[in-house]
Every structure is written in structure tokens, then in C-alpha cells.
C-alpha atoms as a PDB file:
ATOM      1  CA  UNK A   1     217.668  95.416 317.211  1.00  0.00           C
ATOM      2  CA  UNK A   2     219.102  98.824 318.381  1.00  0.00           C
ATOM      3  CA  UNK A   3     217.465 101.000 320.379  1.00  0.00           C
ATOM      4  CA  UNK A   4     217.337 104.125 319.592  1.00  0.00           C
ATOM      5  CA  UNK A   5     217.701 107.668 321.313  1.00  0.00           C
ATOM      6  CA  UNK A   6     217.440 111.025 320.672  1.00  0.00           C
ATOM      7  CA  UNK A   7     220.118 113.751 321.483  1.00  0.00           C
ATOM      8  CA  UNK A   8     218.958 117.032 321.577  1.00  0.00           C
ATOM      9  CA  UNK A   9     220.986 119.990 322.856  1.00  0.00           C
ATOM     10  CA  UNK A  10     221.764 123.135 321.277  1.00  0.00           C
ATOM     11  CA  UNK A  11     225.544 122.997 321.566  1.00  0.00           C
ATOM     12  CA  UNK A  12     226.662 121.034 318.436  1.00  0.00           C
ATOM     13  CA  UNK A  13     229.818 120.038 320.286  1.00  0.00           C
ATOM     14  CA  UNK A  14     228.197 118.740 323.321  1.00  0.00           C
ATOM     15  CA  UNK A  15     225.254 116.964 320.382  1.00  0.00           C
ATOM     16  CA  UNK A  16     228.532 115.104 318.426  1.00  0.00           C
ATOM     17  CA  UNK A  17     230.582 114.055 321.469  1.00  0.00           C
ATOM     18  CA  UNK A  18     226.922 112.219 323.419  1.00  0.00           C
ATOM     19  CA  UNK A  19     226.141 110.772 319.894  1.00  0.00           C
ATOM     20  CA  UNK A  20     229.421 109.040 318.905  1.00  0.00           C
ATOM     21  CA  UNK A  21     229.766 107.555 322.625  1.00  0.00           C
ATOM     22  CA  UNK A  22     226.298 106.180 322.119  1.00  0.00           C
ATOM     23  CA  UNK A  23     226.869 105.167 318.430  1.00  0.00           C
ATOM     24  CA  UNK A  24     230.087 103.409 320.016  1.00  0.00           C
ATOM     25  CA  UNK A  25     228.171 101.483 322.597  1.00  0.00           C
ATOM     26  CA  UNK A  26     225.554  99.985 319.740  1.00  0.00           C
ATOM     27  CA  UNK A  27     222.620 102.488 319.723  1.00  0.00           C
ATOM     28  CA  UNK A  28     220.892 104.364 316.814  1.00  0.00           C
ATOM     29  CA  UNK A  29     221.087 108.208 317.529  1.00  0.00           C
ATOM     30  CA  UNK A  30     219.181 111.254 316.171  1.00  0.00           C
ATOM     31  CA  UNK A  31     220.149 114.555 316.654  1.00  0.00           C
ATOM     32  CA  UNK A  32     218.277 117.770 317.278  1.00  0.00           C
ATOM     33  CA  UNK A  33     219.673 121.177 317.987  1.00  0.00           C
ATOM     34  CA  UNK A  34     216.031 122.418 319.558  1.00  0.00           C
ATOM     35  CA  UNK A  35     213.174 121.198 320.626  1.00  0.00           C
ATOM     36  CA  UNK A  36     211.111 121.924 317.744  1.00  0.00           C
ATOM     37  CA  UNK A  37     213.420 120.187 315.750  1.00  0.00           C
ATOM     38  CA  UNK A  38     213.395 117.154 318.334  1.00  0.00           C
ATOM     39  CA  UNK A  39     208.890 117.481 317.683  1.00  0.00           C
ATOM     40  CA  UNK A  40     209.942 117.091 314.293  1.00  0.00           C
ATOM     41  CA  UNK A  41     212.375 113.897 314.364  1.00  0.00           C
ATOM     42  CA  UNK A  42     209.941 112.573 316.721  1.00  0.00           C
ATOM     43  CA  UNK A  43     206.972 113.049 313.992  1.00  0.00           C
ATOM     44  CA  UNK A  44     209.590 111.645 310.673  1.00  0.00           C
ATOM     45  CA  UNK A  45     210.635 108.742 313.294  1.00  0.00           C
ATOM     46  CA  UNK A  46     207.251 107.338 313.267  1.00  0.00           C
ATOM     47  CA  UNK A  47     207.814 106.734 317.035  1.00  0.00           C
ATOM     48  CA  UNK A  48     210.845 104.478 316.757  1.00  0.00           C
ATOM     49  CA  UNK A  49     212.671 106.878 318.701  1.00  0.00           C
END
């Protein structure tokens, strides 16, 4: 199973660039451009992030 991770930055670039290097290497990535968004993803996740 793939562990997962969360990316959360608010420069989209820097956000894409983390997440396909991590998607590359095997893991599941969410993104979040703030941290209330990041509350949020953590909430929907159900804690599998």
C-alpha cells in the first residue's frame, strides 16, 4: 500500500513540481494551497493522510 502525503504550499509551481517527484517515487499525494485547505483534506481524508 502507498503511503500517502500531503503537499501544501501556496506556490502552485513549487505544489506540482514536489507532487509529481513524489507521485514518481510510488506515493499518493494531496495537494493544498493553504492551510485551511490542508484542515480540510485532512478532515475528507479520514486520516489516511
Amino acid at each position: 500500500m502507498a503511503k500517502n502525503v500531503l503537499i501544501v504550499d501556496d506556490a502552485s509551481a513549487i505544489r506540482e513540481g514536489v507532487s509529481y517527484v513524489l507521485a514518481q517515487a510510488g506515493y499518493g499525494v494531496t495537494q493544498a494551497e493553504n492551510g485551511v485547505d490542508a484542515l480540510g483534506e485532512l478532515d475528507q481524508s479520514g486520516g489516511s493522510i
